[in-house]
Protein backbone atom coordinates (compact mmCIF):
# COMPACT_ATOMS: atom_id res chain seq x y z
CA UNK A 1 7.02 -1.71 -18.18
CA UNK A 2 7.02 1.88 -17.20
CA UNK A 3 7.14 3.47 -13.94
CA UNK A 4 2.99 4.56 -14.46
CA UNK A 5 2.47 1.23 -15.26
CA UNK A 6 4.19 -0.55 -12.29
CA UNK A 7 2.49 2.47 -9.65
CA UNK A 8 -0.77 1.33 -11.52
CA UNK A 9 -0.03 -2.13 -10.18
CA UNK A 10 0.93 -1.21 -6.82
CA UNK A 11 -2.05 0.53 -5.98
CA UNK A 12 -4.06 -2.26 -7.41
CA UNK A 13 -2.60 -4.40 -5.03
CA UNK A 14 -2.86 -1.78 -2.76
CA UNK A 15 -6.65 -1.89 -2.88
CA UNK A 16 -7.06 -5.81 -3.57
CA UNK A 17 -4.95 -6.12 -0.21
CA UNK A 18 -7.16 -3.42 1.64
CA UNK A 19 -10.56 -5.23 0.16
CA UNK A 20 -9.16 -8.58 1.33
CA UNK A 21 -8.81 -7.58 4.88
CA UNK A 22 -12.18 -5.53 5.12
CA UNK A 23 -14.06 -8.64 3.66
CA UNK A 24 -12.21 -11.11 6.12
CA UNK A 25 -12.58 -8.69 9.64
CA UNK A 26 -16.13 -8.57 8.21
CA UNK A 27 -16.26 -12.50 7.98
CA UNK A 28 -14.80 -12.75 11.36
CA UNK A 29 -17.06 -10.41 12.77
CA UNK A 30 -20.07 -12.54 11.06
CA UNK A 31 -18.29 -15.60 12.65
CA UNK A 32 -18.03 -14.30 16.30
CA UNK A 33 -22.15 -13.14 15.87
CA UNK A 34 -22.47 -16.53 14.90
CA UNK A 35 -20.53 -18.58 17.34
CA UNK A 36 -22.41 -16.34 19.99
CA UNK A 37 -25.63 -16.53 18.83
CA UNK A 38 -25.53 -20.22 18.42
CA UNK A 39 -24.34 -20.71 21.92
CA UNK A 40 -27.34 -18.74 23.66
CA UNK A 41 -29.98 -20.72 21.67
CA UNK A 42 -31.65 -23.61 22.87
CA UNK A 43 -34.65 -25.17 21.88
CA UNK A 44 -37.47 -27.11 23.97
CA UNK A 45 -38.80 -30.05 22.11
CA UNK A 46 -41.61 -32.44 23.36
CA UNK A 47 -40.50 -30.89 27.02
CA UNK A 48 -36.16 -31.73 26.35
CA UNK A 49 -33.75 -29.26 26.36
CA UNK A 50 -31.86 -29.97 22.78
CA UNK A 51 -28.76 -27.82 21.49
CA UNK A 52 -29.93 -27.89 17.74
CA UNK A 53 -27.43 -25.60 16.99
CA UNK A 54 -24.50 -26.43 15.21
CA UNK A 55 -21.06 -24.17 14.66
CA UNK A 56 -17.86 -24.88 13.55
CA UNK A 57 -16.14 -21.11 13.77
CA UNK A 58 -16.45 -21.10 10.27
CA UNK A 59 -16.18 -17.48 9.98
CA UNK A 60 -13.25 -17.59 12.10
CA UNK A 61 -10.62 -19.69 11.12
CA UNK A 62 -11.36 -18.58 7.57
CA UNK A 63 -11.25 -15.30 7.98
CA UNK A 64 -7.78 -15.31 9.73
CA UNK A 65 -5.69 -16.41 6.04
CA UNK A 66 -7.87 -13.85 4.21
CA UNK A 67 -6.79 -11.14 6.72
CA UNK A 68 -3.13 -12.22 6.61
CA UNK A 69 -2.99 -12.26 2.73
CA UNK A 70 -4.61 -8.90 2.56
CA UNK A 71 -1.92 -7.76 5.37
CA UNK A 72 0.48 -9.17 3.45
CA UNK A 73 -0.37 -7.81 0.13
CA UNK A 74 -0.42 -4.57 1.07
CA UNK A 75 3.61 -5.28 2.40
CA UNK A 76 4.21 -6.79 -0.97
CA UNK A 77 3.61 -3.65 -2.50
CA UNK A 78 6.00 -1.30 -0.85
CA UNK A 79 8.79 -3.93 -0.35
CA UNK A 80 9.99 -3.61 -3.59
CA UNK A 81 13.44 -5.22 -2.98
CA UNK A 82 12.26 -8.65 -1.52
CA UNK A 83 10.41 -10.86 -3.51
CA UNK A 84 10.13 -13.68 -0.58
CA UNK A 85 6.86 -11.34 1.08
CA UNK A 86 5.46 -11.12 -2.81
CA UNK A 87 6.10 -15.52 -2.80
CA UNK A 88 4.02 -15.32 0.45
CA UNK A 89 1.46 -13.54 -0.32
CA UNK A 90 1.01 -15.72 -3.05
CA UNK A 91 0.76 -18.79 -0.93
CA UNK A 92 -1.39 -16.96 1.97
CA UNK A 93 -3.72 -15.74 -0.84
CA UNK A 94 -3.82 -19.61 -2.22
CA UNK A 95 -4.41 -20.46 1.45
CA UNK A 96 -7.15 -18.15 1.98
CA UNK A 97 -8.49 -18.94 -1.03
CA UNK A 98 -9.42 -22.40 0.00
CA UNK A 99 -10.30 -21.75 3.61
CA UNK A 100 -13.13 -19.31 2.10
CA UNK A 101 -14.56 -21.97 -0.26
CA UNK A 102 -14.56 -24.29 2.97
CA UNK A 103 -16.15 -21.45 4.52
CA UNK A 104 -18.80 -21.08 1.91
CA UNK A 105 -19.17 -24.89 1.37
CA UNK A 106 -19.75 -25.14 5.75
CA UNK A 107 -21.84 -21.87 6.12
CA UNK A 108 -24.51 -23.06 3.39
CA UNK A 109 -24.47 -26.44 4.84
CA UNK A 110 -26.02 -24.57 7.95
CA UNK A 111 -27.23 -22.29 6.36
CA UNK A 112 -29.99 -25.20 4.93
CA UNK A 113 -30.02 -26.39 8.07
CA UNK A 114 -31.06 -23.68 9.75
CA UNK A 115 -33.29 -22.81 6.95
CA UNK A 116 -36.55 -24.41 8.67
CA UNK A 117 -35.55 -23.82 12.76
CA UNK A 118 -34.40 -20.19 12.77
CA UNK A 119 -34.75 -17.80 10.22
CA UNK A 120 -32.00 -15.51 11.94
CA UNK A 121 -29.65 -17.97 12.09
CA UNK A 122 -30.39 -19.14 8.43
CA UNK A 123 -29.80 -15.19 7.33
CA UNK A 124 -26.52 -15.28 9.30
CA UNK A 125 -24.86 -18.25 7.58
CA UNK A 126 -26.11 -16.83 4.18
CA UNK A 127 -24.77 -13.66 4.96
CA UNK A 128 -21.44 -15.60 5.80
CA UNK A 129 -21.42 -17.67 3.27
CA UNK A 130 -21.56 -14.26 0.88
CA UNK A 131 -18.83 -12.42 2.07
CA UNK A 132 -16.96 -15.82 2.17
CA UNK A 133 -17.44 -16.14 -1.26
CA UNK A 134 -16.15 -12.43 -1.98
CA UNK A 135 -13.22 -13.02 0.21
CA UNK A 136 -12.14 -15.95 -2.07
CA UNK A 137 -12.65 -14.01 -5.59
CA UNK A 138 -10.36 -11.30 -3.50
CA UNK A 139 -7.86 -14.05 -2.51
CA UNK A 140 -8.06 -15.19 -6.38
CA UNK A 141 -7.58 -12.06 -7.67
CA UNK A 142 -4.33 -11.56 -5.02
CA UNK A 143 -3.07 -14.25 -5.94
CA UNK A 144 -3.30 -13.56 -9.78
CA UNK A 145 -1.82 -10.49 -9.03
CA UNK A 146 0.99 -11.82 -7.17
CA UNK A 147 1.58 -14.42 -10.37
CA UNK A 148 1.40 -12.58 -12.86
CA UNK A 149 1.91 -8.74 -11.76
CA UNK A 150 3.65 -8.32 -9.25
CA UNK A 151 4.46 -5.49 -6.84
CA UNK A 152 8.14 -5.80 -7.29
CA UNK A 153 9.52 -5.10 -11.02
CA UNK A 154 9.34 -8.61 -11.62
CA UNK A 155 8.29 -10.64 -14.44
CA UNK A 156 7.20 -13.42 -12.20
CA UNK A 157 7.11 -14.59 -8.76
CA UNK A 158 9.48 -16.72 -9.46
CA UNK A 159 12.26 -14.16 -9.50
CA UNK A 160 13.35 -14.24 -13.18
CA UNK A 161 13.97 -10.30 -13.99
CA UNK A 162 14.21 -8.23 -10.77
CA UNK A 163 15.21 -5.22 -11.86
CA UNK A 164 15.05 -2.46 -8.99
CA UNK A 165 18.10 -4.00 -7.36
CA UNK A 166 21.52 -3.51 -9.87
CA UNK A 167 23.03 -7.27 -8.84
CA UNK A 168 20.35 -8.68 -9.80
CA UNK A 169 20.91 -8.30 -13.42
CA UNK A 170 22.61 -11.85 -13.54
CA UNK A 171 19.02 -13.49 -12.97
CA UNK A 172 17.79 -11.82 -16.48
CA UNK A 173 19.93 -13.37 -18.65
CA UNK A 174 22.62 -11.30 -18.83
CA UNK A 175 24.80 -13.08 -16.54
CA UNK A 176 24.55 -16.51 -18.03
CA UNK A 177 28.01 -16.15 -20.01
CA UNK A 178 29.22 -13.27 -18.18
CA UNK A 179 32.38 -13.99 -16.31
CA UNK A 180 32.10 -10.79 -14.03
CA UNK A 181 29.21 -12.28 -12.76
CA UNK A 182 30.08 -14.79 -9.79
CA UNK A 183 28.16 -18.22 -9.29
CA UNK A 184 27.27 -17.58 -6.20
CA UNK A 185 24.07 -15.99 -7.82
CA UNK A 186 22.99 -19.00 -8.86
């Protein structure tokens, strides 16, 4: 691949990275509003005091791997010399990808829930649950990115062909037979 092609990637992860975080400080922010505004309300019925509110911090702990992955994506893509941050970005985009679809899953649990006792809080776990939802099509797309283009001039995550760094030619192939090639690369 040519240079164009591998800034083209860059700045896609670049923005996937930059998306990620806005969507997950945006969940958290949702989550906090949540957590807060669950906490003040209290309903009277037949002359109790009942707590009918229920909140996990679903838009917080969520949020949190989303953030990171972004963070880290956005490292992955100047660090062109260490694929280990590219490897765990992968896994923190994984991660985030799953804590979203909890996230999604829990907020339109409530979100029915809340459906019938408070219209605000009902609008607040579907607004949740939405930017959940993009937040895990962002971690997706990371880590897609990180798979199967990424940052470094890599064919793979795995580390198969890096080829910005001159010793590591022995990891494309062309230091299988090659005696000036050490094992210690292995």
């Amino acid at each position: 691949m040519n240079e164009a092609g591998f800034e083209r990637r860059r700045k896609t992860i670049i923005g996937v990275g930059a998306a990620q975080i806005l969507f997950g400080f945006v969940c958290l922010g949702l989550g906090i509003w949540i957590l807060v505004y669950t906490e003040q309300q209290i309903t009277q019925i037949l002359f109790i005091t009942v707590d009918i509110y229920i909140t996990a911090g679903e838009g917080i702990w969520g949020s949190v791997w989303v953030i990171l992955a972004g963070n880290l994506g956005i490292i992955s893509s100047t660090c062109a010399k260490r694929p280990w941050v590219v490897n765990l970005n992968l896994a923190f985009s994984i991660f985030g990808c799953v804590t979203s679809a909890a996230t999604v899953f829990v907020s339109l649990s409530l979100a029915i829930l809340y459906l019938v006792l408070d219209p605000f809080a009902f609008r607040l776990e579907l607004a949740l649950a939405l930017t959940s939802l993009v937040a895990m099509v962002l971690s997706i797309v990371g880590a897609v990115l990180c798979c199967c283009a990424p940052p470094t001039k890599m064919e793979s995550v795995c580390g198969s062909k890096c080829c910005g760094d001159p010793d590591q030619d022995y990891y494309n192939g062309s230091g299988i037979n090659n005696p000036s090639f050490p094992m210690s690369h292995v």
